[in-house]
PDB file of N, CA and C in Angstrom:
ATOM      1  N   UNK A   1      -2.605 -12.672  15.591  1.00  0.00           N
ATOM      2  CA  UNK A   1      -1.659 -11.650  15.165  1.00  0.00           C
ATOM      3  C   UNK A   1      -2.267 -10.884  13.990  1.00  0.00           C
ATOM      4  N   UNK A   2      -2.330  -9.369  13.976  1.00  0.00           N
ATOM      5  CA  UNK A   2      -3.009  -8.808  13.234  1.00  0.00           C
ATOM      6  C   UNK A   2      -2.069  -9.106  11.800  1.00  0.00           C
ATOM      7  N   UNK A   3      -2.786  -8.685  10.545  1.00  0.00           N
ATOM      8  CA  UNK A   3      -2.162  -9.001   9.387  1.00  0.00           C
ATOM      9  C   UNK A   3      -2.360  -7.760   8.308  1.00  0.00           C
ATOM     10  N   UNK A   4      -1.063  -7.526   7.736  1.00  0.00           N
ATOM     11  CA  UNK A   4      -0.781  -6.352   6.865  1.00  0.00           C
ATOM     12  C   UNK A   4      -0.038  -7.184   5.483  1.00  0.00           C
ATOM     13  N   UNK A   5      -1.059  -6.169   4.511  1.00  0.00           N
ATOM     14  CA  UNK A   5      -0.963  -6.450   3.123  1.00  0.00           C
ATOM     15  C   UNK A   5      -0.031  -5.246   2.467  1.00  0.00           C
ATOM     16  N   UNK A   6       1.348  -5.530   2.262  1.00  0.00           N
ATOM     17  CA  UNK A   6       1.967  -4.274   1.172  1.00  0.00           C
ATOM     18  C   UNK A   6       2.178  -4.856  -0.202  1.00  0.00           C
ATOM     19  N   UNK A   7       1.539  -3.627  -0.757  1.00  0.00           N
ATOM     20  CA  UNK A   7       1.259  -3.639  -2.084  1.00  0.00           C
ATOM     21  C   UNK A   7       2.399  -2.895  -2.609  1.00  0.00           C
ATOM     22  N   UNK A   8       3.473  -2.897  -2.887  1.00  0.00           N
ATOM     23  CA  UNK A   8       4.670  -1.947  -4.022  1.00  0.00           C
ATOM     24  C   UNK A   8       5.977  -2.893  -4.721  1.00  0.00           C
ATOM     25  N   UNK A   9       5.945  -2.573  -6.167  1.00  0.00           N
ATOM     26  CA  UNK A   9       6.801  -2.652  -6.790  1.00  0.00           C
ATOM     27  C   UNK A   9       8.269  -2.777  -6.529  1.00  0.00           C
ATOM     28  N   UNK A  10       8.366  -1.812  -5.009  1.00  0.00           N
ATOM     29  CA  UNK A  10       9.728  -2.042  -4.517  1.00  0.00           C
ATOM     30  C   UNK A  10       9.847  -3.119  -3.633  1.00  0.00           C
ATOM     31  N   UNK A  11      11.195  -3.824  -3.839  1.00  0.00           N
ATOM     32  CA  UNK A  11      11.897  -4.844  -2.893  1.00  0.00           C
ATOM     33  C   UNK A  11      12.031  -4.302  -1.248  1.00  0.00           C
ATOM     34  N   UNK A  12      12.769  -2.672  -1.557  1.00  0.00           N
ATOM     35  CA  UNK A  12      13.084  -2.384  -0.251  1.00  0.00           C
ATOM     36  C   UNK A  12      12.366  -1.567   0.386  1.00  0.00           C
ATOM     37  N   UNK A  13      11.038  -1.011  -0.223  1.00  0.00           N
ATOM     38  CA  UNK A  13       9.828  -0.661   0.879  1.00  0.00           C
ATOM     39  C   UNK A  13       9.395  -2.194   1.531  1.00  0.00           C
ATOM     40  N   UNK A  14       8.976  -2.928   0.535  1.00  0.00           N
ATOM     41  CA  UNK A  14       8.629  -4.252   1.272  1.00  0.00           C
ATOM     42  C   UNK A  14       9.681  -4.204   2.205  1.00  0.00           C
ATOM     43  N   UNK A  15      11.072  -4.709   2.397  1.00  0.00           N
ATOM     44  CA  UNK A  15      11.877  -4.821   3.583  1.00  0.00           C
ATOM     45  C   UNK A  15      11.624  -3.598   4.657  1.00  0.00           C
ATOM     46  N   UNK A  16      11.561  -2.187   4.220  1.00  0.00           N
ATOM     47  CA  UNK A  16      11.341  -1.155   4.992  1.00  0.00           C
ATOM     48  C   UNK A  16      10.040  -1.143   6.154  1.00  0.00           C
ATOM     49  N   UNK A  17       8.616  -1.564   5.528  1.00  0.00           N
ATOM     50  CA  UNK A  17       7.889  -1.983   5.702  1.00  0.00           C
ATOM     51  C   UNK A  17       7.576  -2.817   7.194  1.00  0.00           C
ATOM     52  N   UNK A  18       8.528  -4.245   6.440  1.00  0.00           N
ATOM     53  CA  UNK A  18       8.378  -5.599   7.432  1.00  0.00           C
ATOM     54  C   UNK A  18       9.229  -5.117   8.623  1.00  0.00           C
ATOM     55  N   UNK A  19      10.403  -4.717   8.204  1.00  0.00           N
ATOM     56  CA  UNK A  19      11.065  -4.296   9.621  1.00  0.00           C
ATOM     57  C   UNK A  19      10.893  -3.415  10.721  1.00  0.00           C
ATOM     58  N   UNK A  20       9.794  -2.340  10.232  1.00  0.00           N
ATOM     59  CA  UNK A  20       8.851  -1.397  10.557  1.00  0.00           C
ATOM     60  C   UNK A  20       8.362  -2.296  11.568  1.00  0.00           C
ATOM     61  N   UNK A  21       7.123  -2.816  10.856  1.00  0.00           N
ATOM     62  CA  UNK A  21       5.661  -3.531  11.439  1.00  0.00           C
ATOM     63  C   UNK A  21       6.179  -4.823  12.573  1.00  0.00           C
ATOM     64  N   UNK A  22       6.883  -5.892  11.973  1.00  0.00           N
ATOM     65  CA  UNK A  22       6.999  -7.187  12.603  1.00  0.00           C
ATOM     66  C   UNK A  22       7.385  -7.288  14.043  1.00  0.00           C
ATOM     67  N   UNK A  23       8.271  -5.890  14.549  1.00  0.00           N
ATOM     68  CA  UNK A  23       8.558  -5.970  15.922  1.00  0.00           C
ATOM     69  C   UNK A  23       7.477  -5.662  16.838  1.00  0.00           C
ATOM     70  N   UNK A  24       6.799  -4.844  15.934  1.00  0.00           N
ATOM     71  CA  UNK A  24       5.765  -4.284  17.009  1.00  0.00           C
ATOM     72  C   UNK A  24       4.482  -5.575  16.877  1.00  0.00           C
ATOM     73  N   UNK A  25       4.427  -6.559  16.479  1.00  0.00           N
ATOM     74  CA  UNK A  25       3.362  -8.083  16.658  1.00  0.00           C
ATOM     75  C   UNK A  25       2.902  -7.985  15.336  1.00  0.00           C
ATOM     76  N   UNK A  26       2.902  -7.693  14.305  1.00  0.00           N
ATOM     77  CA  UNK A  26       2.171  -7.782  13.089  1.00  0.00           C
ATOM     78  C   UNK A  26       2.934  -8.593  12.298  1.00  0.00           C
ATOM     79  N   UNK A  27       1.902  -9.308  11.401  1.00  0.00           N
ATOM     80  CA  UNK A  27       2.460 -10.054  10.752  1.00  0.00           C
ATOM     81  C   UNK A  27       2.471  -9.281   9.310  1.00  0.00           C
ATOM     82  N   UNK A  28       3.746  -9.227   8.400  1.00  0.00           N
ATOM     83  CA  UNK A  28       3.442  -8.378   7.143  1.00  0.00           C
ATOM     84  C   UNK A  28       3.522  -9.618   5.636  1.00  0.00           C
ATOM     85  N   UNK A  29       2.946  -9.727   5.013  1.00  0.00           N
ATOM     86  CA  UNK A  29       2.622  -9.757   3.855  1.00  0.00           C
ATOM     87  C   UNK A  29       3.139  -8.513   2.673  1.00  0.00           C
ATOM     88  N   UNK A  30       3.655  -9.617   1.282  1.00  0.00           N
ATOM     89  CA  UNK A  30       3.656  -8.602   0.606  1.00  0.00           C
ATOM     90  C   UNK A  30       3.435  -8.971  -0.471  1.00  0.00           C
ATOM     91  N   UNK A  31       3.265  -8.105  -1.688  1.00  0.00           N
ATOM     92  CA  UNK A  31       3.044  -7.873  -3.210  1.00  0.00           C
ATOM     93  C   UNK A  31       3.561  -7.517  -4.002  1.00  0.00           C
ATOM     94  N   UNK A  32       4.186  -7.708  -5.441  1.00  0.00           N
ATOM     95  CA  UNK A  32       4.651  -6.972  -6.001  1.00  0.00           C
ATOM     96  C   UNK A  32       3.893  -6.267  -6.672  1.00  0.00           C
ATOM     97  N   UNK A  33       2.669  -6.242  -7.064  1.00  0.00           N
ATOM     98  CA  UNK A  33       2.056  -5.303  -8.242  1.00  0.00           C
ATOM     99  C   UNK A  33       0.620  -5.418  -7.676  1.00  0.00           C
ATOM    100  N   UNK A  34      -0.273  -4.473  -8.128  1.00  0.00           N
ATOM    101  CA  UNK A  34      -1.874  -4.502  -7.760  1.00  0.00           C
ATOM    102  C   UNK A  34      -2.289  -5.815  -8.202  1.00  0.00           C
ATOM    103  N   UNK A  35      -2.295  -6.445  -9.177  1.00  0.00           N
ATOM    104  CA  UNK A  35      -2.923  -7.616  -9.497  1.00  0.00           C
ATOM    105  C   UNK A  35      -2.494  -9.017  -8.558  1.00  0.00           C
ATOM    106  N   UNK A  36      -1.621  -9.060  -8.231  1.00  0.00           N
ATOM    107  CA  UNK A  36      -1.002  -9.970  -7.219  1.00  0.00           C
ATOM    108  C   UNK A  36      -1.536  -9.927  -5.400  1.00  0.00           C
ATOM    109  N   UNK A  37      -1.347  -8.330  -5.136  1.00  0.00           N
ATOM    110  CA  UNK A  37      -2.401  -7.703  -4.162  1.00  0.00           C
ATOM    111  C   UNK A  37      -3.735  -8.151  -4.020  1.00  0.00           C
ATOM    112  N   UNK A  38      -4.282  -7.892  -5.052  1.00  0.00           N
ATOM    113  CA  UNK A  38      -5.801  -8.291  -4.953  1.00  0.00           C
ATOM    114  C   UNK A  38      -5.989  -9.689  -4.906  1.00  0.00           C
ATOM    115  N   UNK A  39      -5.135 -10.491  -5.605  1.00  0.00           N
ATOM    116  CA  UNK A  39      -5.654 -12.327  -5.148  1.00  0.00           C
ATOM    117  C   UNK A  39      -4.415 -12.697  -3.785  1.00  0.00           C
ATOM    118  N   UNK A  40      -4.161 -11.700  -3.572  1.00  0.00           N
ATOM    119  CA  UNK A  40      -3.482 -12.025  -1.374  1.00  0.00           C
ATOM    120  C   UNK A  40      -4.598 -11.456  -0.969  1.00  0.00           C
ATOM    121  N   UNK A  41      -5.740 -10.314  -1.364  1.00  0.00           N
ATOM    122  CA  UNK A  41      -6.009  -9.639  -0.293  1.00  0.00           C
ATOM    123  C   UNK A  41      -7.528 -10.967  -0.420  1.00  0.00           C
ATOM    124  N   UNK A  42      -7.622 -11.676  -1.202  1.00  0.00           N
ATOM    125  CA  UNK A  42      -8.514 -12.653  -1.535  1.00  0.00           C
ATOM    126  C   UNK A  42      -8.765 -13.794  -0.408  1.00  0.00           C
ATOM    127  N   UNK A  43      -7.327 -14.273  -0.520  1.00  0.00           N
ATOM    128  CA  UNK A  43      -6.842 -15.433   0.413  1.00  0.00           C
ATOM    129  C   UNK A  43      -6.194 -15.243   1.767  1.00  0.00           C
ATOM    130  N   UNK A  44      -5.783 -13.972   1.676  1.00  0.00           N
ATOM    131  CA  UNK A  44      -5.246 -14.119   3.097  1.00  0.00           C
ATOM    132  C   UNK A  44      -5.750 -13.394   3.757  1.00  0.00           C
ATOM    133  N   UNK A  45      -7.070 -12.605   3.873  1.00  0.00           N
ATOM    134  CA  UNK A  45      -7.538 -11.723   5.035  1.00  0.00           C
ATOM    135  C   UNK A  45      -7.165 -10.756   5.016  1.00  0.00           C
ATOM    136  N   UNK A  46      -6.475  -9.436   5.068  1.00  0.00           N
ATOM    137  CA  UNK A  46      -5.418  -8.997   5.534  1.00  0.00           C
ATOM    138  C   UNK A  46      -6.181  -7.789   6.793  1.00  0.00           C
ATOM    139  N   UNK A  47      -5.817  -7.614   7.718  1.00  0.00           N
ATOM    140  CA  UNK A  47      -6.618  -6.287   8.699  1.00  0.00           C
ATOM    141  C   UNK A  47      -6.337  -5.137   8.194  1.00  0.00           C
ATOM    142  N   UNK A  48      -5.353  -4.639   7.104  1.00  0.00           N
ATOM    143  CA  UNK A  48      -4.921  -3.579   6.516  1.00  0.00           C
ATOM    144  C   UNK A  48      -4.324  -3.614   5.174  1.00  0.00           C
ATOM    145  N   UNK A  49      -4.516  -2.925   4.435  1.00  0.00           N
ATOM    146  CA  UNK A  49      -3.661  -2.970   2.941  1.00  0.00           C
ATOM    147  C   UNK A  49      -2.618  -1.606   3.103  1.00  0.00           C
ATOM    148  N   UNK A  50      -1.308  -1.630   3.136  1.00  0.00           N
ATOM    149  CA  UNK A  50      -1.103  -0.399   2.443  1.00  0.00           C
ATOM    150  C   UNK A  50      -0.356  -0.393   1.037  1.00  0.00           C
ATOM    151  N   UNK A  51      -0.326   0.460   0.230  1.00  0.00           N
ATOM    152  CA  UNK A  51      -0.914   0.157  -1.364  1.00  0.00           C
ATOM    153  C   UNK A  51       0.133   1.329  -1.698  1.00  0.00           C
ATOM    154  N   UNK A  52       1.049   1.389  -2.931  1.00  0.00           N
ATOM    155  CA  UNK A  52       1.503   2.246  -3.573  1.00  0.00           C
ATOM    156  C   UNK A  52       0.768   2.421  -4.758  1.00  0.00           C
ATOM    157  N   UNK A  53       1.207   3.790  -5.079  1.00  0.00           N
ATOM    158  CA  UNK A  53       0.140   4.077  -6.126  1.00  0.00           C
ATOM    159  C   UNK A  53       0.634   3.512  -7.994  1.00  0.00           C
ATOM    160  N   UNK A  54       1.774   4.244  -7.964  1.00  0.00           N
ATOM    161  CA  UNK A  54       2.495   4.005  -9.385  1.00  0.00           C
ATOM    162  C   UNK A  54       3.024   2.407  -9.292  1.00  0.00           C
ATOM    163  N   UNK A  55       2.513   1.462 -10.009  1.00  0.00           N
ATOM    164  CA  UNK A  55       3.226  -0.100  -9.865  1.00  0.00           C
ATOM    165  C   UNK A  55       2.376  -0.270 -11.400  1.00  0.00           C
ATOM    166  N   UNK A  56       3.288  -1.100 -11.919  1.00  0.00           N
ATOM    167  CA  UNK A  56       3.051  -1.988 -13.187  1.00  0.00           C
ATOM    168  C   UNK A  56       1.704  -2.263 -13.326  1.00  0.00           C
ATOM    169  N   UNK A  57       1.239  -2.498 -14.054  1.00  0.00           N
ATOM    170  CA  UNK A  57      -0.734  -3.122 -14.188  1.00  0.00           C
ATOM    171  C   UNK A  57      -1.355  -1.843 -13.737  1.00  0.00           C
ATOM    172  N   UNK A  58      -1.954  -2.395 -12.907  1.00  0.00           N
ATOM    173  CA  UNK A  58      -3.105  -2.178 -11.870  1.00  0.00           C
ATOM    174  C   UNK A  58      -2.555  -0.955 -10.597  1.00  0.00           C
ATOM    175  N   UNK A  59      -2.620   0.143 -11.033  1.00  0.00           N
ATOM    176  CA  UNK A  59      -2.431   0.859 -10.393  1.00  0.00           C
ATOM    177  C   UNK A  59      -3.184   0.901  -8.619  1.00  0.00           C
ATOM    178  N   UNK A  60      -2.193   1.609  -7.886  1.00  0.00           N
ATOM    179  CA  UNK A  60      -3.244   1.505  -6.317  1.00  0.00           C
ATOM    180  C   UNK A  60      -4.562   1.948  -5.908  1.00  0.00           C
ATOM    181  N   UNK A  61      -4.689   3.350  -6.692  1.00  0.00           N
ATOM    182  CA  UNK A  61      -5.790   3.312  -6.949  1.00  0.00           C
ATOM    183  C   UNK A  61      -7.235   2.782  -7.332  1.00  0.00           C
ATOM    184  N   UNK A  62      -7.051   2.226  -8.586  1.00  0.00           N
ATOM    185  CA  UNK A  62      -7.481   0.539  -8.791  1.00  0.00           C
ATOM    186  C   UNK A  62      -7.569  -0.607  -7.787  1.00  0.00           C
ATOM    187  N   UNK A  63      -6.459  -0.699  -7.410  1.00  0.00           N
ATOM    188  CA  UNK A  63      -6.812  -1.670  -6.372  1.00  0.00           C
ATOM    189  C   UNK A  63      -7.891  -1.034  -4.770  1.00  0.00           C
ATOM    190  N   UNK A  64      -7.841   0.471  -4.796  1.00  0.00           N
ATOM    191  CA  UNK A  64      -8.430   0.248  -3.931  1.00  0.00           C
ATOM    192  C   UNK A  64      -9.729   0.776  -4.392  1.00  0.00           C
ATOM    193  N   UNK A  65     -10.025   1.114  -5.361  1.00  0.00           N
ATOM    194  CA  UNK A  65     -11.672   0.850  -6.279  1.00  0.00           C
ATOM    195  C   UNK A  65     -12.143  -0.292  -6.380  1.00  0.00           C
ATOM    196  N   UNK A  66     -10.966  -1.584  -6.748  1.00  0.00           N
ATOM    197  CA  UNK A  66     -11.592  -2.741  -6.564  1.00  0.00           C
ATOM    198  C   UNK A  66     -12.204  -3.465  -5.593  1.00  0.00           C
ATOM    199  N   UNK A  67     -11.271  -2.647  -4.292  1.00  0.00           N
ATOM    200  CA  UNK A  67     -11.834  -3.698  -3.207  1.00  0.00           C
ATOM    201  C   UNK A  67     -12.873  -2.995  -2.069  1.00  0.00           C
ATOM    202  N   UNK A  68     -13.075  -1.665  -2.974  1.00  0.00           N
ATOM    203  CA  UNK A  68     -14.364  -0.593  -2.009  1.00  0.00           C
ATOM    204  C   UNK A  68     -15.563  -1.780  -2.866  1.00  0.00           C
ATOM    205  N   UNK A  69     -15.415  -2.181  -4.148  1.00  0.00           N
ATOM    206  CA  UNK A  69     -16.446  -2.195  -4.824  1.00  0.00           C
ATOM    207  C   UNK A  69     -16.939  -3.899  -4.384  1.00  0.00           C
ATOM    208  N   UNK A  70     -16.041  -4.561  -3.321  1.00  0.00           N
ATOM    209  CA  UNK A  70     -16.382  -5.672  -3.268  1.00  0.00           C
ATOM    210  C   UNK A  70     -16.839  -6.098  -1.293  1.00  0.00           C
ATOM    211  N   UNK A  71     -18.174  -6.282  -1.552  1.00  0.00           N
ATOM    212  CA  UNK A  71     -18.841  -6.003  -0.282  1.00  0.00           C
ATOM    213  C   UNK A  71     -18.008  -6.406   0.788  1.00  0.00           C
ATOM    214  N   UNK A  72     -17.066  -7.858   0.454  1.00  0.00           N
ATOM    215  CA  UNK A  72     -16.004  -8.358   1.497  1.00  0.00           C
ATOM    216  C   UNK A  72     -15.040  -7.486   2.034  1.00  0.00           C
ATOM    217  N   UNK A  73     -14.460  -6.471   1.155  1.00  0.00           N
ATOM    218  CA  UNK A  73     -13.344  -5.680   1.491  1.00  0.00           C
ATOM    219  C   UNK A  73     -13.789  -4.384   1.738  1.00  0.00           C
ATOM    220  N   UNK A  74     -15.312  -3.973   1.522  1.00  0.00           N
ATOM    221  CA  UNK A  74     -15.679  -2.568   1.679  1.00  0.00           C
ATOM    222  C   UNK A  74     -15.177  -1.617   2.908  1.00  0.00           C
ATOM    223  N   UNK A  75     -15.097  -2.370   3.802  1.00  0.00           N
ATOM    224  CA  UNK A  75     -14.612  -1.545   4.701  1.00  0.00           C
ATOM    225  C   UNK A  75     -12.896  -2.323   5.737  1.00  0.00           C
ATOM    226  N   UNK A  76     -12.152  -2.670   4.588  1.00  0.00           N
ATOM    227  CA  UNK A  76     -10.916  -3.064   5.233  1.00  0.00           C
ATOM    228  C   UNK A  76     -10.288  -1.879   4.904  1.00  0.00           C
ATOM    229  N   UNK A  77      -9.176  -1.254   6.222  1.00  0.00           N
ATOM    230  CA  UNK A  77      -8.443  -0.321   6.025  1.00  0.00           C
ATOM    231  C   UNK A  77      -7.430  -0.368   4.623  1.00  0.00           C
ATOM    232  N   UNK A  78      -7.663   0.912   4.114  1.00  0.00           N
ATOM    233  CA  UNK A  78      -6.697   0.464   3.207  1.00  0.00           C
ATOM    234  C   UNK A  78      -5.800   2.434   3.212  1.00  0.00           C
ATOM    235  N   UNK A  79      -4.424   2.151   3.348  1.00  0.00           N
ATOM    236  CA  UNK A  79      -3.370   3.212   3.779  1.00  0.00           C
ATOM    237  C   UNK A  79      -2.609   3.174   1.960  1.00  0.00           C
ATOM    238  N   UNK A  80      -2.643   4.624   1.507  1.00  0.00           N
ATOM    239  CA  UNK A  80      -1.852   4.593   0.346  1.00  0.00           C
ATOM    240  C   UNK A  80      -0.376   5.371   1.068  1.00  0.00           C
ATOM    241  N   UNK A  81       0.426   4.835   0.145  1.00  0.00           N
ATOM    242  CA  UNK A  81       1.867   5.001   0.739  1.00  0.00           C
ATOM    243  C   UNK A  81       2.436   4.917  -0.773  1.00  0.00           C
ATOM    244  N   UNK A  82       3.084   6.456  -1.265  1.00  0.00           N
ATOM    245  CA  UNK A  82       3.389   6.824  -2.435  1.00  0.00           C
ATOM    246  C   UNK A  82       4.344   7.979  -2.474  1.00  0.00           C
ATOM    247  N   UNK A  83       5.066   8.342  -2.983  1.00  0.00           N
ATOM    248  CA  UNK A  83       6.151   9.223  -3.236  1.00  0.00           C
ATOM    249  C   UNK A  83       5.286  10.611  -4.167  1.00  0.00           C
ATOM    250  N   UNK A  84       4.190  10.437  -4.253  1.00  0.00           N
ATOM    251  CA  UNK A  84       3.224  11.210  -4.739  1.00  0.00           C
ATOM    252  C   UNK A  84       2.551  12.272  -4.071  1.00  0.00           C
ATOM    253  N   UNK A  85       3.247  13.690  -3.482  1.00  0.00           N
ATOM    254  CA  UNK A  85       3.126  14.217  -2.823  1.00  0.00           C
ATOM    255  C   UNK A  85       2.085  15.346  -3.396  1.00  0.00           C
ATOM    256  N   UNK A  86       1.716  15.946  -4.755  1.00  0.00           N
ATOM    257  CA  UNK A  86       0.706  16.402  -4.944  1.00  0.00           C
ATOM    258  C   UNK A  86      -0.566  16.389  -4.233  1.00  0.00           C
ATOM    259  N   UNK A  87      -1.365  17.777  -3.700  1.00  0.00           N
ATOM    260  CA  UNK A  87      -2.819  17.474  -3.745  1.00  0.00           C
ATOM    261  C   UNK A  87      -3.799  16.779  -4.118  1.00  0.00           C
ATOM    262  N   UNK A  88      -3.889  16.835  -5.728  1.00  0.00           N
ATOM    263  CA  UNK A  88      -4.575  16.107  -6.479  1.00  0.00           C
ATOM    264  C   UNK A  88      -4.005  14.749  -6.791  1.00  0.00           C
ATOM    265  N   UNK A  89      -3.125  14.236  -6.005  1.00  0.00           N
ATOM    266  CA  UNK A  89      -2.754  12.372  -6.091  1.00  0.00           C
ATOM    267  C   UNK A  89      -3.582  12.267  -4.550  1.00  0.00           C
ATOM    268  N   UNK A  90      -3.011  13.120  -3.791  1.00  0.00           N
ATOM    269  CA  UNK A  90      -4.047  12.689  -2.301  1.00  0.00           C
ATOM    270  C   UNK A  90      -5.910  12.564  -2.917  1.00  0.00           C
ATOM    271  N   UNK A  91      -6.301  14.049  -3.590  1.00  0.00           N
ATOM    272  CA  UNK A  91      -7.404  13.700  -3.270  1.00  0.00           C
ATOM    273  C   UNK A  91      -8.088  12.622  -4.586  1.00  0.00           C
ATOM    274  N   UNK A  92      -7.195  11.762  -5.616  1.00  0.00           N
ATOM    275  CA  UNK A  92      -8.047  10.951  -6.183  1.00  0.00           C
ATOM    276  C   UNK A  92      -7.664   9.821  -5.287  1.00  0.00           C
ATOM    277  N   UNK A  93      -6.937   9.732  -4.116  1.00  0.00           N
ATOM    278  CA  UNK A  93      -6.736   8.275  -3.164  1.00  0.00           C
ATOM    279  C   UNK A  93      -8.152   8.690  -2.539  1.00  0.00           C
ATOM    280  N   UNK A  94      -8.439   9.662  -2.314  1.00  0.00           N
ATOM    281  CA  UNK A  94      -9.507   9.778  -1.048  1.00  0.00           C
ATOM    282  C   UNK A  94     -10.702   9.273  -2.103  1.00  0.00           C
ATOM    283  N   UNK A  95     -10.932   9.560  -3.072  1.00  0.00           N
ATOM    284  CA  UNK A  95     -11.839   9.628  -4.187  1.00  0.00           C
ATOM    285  C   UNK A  95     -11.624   7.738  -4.549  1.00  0.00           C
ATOM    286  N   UNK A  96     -11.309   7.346  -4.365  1.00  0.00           N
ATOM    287  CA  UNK A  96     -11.094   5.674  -4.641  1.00  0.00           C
ATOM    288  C   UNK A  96     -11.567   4.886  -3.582  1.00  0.00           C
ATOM    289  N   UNK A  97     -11.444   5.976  -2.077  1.00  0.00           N
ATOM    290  CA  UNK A  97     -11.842   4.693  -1.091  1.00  0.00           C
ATOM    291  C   UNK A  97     -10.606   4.527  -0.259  1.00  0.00           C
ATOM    292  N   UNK A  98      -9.755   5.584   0.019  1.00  0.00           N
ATOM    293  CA  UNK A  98      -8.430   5.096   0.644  1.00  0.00           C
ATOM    294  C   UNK A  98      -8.819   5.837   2.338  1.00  0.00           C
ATOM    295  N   UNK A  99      -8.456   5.591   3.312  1.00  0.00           N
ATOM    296  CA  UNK A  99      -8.512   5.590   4.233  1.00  0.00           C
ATOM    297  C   UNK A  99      -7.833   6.662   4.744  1.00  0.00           C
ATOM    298  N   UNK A 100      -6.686   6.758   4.261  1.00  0.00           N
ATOM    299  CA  UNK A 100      -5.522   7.688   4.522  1.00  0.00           C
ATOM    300  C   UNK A 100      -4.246   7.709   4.051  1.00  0.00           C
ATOM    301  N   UNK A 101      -3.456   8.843   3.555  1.00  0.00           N
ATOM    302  CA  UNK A 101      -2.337   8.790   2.381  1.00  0.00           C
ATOM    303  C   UNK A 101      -1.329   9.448   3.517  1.00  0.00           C
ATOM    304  N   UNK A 102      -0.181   8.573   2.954  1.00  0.00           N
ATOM    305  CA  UNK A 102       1.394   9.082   3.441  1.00  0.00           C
ATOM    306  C   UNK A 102       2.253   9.077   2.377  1.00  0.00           C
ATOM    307  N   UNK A 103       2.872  10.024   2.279  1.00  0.00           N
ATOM    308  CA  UNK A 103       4.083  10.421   1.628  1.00  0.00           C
ATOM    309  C   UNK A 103       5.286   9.824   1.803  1.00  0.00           C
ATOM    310  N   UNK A 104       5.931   8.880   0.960  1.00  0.00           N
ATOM    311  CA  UNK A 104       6.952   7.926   1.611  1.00  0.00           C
ATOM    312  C   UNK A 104       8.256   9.424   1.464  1.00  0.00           C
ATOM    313  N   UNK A 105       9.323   9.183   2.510  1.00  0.00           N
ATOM    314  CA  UNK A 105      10.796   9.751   2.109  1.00  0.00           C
ATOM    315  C   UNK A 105      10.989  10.047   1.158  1.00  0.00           C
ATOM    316  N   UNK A 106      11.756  11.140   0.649  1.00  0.00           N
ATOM    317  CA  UNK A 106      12.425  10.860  -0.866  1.00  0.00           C
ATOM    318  C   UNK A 106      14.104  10.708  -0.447  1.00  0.00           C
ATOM    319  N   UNK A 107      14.302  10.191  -0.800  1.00  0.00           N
ATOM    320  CA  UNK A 107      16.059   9.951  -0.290  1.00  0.00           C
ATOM    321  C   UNK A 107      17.135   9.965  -1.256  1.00  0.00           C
ATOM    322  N   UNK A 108      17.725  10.702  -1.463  1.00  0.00           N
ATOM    323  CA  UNK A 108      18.951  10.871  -2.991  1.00  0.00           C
ATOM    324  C   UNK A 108      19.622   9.348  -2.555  1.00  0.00           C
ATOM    325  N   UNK A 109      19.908   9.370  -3.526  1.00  0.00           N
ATOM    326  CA  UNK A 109      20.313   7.947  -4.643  1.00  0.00           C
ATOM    327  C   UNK A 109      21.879   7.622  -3.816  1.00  0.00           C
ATOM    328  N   UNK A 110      22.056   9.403  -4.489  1.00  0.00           N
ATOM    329  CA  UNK A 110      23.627   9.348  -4.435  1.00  0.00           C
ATOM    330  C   UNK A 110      24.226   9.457  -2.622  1.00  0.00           C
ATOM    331  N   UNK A 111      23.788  10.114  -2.286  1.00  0.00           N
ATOM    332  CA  UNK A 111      24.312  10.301  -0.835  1.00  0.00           C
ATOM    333  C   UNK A 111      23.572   9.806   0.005  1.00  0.00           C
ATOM    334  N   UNK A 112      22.308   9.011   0.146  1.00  0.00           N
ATOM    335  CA  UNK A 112      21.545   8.121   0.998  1.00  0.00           C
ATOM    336  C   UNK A 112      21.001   9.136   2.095  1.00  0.00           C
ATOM    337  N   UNK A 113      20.476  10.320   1.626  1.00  0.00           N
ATOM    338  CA  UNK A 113      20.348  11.369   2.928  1.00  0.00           C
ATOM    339  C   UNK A 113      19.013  11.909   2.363  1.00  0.00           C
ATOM    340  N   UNK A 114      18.008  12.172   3.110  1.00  0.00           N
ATOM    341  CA  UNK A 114      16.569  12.586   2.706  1.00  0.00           C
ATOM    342  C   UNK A 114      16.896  13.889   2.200  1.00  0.00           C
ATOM    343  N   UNK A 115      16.123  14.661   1.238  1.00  0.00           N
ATOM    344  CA  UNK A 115      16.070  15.728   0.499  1.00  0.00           C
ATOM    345  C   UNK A 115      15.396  16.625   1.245  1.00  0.00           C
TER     346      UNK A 115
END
């Protein structure tokens, strides 16, 4: 069963995420912060990381500088998934080693309806 690493600060991307991936055969993994990420992506293999950018510590970016820079992970997919819709947030993901960037939803608070 293939295996996915999420890297974000949020509770309910992680749930968003797993409920996403798990039907379709994947197994998901998750993280709360880059530093926690990087010792799962250590021990557990993962066939994919996808990585938010803004999280406590160790930003995603970082994490995925760390793991271009480590011959084991040089070429594991790694997907940034960030509310960071700027140009210049895409192109320092591309500039780190990211594979490919998505723009998560933005969804008001108050009325639960995408913007």
């Amino acid at each position: 069963m293939p295996r996915i690493l999420a890297i974000d600060d949020s509770p309910i991307i992680h749930k968003i995420i797993v409920a996403a991936l798990t039907p379709l055969g994947y197994q998901v993994l998750t993280a709360p912060d880059g530093e926690q990420g990087l010792a799962m992506v250590r021990t557990a293999h993962p066939d994919l990381v996808i990585t938010d950018v803004m999280m406590p510590g160790i930003d995603g970016y970082e994490v995925t500088r760390r793991l271009r820079r480590d011959p084991s992970f040089a070429y594991l997919p790694i997907l940034v998934l960030t509310s960071q819709s700027n140009l210049d947030e895409k192109i320092k993901a591309f500039e780190a080693g990211a594979d490919d960037y998505v723009v998560k939803p933005t969804w008001s608070r108050r009325a639960g309806k995408p913007r």
